[in-house]
C-alpha atoms as a PDB file:
ATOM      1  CA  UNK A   1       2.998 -45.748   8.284  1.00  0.00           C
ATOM      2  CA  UNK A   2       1.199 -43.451   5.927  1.00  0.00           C
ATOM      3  CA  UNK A   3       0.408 -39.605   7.136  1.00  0.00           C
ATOM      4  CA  UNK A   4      -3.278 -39.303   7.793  1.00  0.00           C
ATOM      5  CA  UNK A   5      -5.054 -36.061   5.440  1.00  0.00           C
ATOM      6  CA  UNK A   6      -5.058 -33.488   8.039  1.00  0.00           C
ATOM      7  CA  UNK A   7      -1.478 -33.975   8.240  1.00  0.00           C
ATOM      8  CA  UNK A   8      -1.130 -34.074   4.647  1.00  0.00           C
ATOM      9  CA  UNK A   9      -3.588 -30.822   4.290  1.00  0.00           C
ATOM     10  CA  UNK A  10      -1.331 -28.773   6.348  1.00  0.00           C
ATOM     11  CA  UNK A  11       1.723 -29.451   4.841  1.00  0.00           C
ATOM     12  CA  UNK A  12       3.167 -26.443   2.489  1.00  0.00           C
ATOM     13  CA  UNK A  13       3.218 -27.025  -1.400  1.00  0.00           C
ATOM     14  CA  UNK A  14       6.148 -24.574  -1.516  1.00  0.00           C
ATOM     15  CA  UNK A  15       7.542 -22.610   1.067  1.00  0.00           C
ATOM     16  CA  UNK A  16      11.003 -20.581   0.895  1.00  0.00           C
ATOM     17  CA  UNK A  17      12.792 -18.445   3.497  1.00  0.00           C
ATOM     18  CA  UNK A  18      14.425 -15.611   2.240  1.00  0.00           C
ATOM     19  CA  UNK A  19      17.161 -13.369   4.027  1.00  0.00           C
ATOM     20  CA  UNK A  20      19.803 -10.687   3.442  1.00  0.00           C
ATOM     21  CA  UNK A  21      22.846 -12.049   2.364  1.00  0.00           C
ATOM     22  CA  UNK A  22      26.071 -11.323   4.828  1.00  0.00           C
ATOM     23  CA  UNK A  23      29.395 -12.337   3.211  1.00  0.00           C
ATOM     24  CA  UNK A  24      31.313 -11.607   6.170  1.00  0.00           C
ATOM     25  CA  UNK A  25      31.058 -14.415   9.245  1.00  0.00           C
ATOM     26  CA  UNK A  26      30.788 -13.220  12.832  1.00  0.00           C
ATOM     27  CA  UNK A  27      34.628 -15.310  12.996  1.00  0.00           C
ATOM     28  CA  UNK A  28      35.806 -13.140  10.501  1.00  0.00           C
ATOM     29  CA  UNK A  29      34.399 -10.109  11.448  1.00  0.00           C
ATOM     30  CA  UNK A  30      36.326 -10.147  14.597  1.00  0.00           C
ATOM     31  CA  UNK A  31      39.506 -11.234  13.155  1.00  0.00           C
ATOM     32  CA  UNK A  32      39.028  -7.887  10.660  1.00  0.00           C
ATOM     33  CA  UNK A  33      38.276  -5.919  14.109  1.00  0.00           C
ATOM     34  CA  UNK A  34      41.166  -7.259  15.592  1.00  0.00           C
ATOM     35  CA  UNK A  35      44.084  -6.727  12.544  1.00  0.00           C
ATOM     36  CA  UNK A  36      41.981  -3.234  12.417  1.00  0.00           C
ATOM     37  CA  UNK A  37      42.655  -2.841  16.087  1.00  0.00           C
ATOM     38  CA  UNK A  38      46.376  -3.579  15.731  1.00  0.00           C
ATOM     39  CA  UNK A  39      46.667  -1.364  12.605  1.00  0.00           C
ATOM     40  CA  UNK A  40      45.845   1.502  14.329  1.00  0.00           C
ATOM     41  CA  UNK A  41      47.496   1.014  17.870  1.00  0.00           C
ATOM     42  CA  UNK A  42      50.908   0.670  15.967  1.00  0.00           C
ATOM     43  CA  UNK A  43      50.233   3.535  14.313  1.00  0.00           C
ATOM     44  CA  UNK A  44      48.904   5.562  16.929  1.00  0.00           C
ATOM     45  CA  UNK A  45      51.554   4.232  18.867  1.00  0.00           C
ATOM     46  CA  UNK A  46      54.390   6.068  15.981  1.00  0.00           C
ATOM     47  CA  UNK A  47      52.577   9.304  16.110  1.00  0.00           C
ATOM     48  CA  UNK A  48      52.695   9.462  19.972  1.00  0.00           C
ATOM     49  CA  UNK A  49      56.420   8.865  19.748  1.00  0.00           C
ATOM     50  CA  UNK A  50      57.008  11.472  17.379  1.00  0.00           C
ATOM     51  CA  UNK A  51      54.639  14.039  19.672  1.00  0.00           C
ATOM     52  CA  UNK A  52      51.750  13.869  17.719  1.00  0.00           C
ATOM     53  CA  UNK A  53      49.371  12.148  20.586  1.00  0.00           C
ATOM     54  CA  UNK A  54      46.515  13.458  19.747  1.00  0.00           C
ATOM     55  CA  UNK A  55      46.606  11.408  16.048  1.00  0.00           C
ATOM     56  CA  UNK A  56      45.493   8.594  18.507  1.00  0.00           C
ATOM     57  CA  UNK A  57      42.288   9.497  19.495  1.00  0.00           C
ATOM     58  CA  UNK A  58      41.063   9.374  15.821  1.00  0.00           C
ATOM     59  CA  UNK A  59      42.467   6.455  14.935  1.00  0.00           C
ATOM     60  CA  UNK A  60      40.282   5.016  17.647  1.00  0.00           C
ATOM     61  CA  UNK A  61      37.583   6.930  16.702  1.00  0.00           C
ATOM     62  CA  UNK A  62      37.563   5.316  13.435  1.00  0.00           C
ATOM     63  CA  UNK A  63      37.771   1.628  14.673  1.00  0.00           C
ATOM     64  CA  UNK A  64      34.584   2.323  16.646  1.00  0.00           C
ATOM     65  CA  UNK A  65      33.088   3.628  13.976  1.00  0.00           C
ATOM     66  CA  UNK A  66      33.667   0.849  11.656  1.00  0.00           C
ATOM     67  CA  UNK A  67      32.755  -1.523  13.931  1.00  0.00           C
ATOM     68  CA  UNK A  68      29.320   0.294  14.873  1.00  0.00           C
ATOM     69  CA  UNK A  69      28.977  -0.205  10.904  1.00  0.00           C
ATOM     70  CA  UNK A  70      29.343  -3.769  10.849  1.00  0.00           C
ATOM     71  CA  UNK A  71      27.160  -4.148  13.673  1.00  0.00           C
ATOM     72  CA  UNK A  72      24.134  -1.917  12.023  1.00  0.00           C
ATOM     73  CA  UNK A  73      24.934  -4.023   8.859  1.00  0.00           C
ATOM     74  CA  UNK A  74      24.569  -7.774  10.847  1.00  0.00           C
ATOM     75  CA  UNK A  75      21.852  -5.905  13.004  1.00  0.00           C
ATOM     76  CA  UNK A  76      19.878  -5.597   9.306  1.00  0.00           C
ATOM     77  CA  UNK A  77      20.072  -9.149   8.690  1.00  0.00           C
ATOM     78  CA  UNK A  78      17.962 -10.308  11.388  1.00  0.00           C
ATOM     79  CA  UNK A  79      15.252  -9.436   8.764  1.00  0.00           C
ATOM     80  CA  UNK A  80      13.469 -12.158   6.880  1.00  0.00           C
ATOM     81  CA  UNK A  81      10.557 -13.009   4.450  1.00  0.00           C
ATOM     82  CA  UNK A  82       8.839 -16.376   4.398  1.00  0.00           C
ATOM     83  CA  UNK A  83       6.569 -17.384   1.585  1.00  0.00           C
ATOM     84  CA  UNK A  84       4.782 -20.313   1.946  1.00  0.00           C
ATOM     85  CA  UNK A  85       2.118 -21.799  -0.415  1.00  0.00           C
ATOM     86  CA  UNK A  86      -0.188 -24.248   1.637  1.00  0.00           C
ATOM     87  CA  UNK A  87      -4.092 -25.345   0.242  1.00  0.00           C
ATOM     88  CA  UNK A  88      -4.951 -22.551  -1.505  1.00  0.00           C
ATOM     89  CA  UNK A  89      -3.449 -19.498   0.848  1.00  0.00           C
ATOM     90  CA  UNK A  90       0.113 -17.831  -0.209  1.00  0.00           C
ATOM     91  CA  UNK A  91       0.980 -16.007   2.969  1.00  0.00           C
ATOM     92  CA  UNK A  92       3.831 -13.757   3.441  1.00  0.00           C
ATOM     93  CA  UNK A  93       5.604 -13.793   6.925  1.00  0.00           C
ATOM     94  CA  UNK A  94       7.907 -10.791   7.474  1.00  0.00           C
ATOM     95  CA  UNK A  95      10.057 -10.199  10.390  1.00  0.00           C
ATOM     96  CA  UNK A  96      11.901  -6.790  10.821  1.00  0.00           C
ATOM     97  CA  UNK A  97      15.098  -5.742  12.215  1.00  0.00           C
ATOM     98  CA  UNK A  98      13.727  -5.360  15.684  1.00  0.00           C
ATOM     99  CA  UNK A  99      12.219  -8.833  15.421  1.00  0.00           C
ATOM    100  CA  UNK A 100       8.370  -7.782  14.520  1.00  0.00           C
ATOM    101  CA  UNK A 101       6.341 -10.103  12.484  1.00  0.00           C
ATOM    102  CA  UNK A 102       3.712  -9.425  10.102  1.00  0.00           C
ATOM    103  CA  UNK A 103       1.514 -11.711   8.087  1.00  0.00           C
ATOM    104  CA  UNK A 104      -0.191 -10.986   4.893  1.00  0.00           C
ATOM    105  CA  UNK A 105      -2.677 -14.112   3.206  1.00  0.00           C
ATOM    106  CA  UNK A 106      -3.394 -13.710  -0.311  1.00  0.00           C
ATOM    107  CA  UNK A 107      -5.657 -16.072  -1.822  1.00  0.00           C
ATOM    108  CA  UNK A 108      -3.458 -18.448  -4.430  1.00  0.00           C
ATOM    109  CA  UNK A 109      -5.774 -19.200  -6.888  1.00  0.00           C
ATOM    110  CA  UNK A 110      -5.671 -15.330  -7.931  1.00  0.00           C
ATOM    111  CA  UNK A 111      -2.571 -14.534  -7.088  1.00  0.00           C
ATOM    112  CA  UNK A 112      -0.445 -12.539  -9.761  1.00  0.00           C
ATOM    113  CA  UNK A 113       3.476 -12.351  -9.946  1.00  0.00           C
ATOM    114  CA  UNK A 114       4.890  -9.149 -11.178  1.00  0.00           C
ATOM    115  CA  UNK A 115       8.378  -7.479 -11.801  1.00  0.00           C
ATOM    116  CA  UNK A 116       8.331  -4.217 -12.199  1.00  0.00           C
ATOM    117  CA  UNK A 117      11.655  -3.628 -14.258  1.00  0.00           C
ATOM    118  CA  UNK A 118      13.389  -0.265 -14.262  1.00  0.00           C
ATOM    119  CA  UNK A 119      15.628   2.326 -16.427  1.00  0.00           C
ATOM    120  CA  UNK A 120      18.625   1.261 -14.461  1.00  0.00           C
ATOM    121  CA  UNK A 121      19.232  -2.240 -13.505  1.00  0.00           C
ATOM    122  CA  UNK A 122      16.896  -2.374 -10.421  1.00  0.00           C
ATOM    123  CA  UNK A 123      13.382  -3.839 -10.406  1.00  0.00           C
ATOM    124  CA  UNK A 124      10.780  -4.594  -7.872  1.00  0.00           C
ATOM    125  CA  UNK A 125       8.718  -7.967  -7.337  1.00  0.00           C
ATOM    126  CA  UNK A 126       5.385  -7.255  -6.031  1.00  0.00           C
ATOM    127  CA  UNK A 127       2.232 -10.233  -5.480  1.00  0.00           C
ATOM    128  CA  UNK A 128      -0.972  -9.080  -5.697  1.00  0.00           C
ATOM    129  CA  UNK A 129      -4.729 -10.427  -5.835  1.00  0.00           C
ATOM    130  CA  UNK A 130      -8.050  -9.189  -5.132  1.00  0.00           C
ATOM    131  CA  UNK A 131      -6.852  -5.147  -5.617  1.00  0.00           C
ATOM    132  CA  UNK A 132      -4.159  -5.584  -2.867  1.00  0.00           C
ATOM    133  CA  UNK A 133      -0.299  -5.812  -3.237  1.00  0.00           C
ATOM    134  CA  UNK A 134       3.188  -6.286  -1.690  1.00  0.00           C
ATOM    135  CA  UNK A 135       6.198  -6.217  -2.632  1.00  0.00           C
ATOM    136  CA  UNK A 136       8.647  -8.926  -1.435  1.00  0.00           C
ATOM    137  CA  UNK A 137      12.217  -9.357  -1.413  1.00  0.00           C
ATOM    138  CA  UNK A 138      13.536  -6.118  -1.507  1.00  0.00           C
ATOM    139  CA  UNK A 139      16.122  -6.680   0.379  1.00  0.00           C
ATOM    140  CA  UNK A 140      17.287  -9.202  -2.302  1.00  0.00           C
ATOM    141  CA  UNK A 141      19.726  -7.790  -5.507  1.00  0.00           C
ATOM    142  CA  UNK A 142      17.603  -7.632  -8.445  1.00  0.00           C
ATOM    143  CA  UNK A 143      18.856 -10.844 -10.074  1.00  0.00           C
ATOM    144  CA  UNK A 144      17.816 -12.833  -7.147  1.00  0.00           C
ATOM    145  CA  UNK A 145      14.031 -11.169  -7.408  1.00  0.00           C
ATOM    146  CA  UNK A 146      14.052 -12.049 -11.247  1.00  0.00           C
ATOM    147  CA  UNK A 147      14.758 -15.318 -10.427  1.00  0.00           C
ATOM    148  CA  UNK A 148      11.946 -15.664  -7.741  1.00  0.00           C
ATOM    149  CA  UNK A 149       9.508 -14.352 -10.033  1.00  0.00           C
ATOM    150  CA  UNK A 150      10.234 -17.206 -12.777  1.00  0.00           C
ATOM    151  CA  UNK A 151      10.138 -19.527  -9.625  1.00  0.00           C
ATOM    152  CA  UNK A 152       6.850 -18.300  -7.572  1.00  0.00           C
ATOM    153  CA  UNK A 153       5.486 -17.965 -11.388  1.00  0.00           C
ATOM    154  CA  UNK A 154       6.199 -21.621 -12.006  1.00  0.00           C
ATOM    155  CA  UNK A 155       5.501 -22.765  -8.567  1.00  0.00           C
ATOM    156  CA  UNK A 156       1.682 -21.101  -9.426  1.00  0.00           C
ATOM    157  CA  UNK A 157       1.132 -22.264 -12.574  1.00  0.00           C
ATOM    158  CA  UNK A 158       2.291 -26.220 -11.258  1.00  0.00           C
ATOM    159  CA  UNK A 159      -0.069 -25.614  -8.165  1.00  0.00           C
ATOM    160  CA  UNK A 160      -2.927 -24.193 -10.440  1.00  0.00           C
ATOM    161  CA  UNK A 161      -2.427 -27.544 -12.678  1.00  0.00           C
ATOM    162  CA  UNK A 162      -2.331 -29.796  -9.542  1.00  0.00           C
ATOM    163  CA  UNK A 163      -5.853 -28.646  -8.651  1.00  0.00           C
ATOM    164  CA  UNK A 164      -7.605 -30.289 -11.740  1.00  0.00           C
ATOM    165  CA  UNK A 165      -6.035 -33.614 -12.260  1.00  0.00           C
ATOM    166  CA  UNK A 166      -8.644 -34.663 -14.880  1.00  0.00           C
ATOM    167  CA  UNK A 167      -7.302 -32.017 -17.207  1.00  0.00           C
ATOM    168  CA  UNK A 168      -3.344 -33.426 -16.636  1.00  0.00           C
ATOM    169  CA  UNK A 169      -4.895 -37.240 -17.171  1.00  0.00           C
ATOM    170  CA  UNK A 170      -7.361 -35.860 -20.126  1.00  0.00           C
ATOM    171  CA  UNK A 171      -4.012 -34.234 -21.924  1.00  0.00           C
ATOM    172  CA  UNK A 172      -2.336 -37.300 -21.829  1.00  0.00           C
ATOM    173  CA  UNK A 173      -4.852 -39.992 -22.368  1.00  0.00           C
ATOM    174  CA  UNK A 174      -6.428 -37.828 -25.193  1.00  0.00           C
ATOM    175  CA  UNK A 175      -7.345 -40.789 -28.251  1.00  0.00           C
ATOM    176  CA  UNK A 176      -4.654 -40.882 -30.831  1.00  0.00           C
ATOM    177  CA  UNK A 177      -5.782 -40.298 -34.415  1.00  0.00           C
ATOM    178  CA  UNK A 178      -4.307 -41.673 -37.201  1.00  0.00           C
ATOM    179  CA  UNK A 179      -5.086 -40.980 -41.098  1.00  0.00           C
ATOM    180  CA  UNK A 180      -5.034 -43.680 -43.472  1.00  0.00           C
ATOM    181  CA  UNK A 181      -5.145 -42.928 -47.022  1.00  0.00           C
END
């Protein structure tokens, strides 16, 4: 069964989800709570004995304080960027810690990649066409936006091609010369 065109029309020519990267599982994360936990009762538990009770307080003031960090830091990763190249649209789909989406639509054929590189080792990737821009991915370490400029750039360039296929059959079919002496 072959797809009919509209269903081939809609379909994205590249599309990639990007998130923030969280090394630490949610399993893991309350193991680490747990030992943490421990940690700090047994030794809150030998400074009460030696009539130092009120050691204990802090040392459950700074479990809860640790874990409120993790939780901010997993709490950040509900954000996410979308990028999705489909006919001749590249939209950007954003959603933000507190789960709001936004939607930008840039027309492809115009669209330019940039990296803005700086002094230190940081850079910034910004898209732009028609005198408006965004930048993308910066939640990502600078290596990772590097390497989705050199993708989105090649990803472009191979969609740009696609759109004139007599130019890709011309290049190859061109007549062959030859010199004879």
């Amino acid at each position: 069964m072959t797809p009919s065109p509209a269903t081939l029309s809609v379909q994205p020519f590249f599309e990639r989800v990007l998130a923030p990267h969280r090394s630490l599982r949610e399993r893991n994360f309350r193991l680490l709570m747990a030992v943490l936990g421990l940690v700090s009762l047994a030794a809150g538990i030998g400074f009460v004995s030696i009539g130092a009770w009120p050691v204990i307080g802090f040392f459950g003031i700074d479990v809860g304080l640790v874990y409120l960090a993790f939780r901010l830091n997993y709490r950040s990763a509900r954000q996410s960027e979308i990028l999705r190249l489909t006919n001749d649209v590249f939209s950007v789909e954003r959603v933000g810690v507190r789960g709001e989406h936004r939607k930008w639509s840039f027309q492809a054929f115009w669209l330019r990649v940039t990296l803005e590189e700086r002094d230190d080792t940081s850079n910034r990737l910004l898209i732009a066409s028609h005198g408006r821009s965004l930048a993308i991915a910066d939640f990502a370490p600078p290596n990772t936006r590097r390497e989705l400029a050199a993708t989105l750039s090649d990803v472009l360039g191979r969609w740009r091609d696609s759109l004139n296929p007599a130019q890709r059959r011309g290049a190859s079919q061109r007549p062959r010369t030859s010199f004879s002496p």
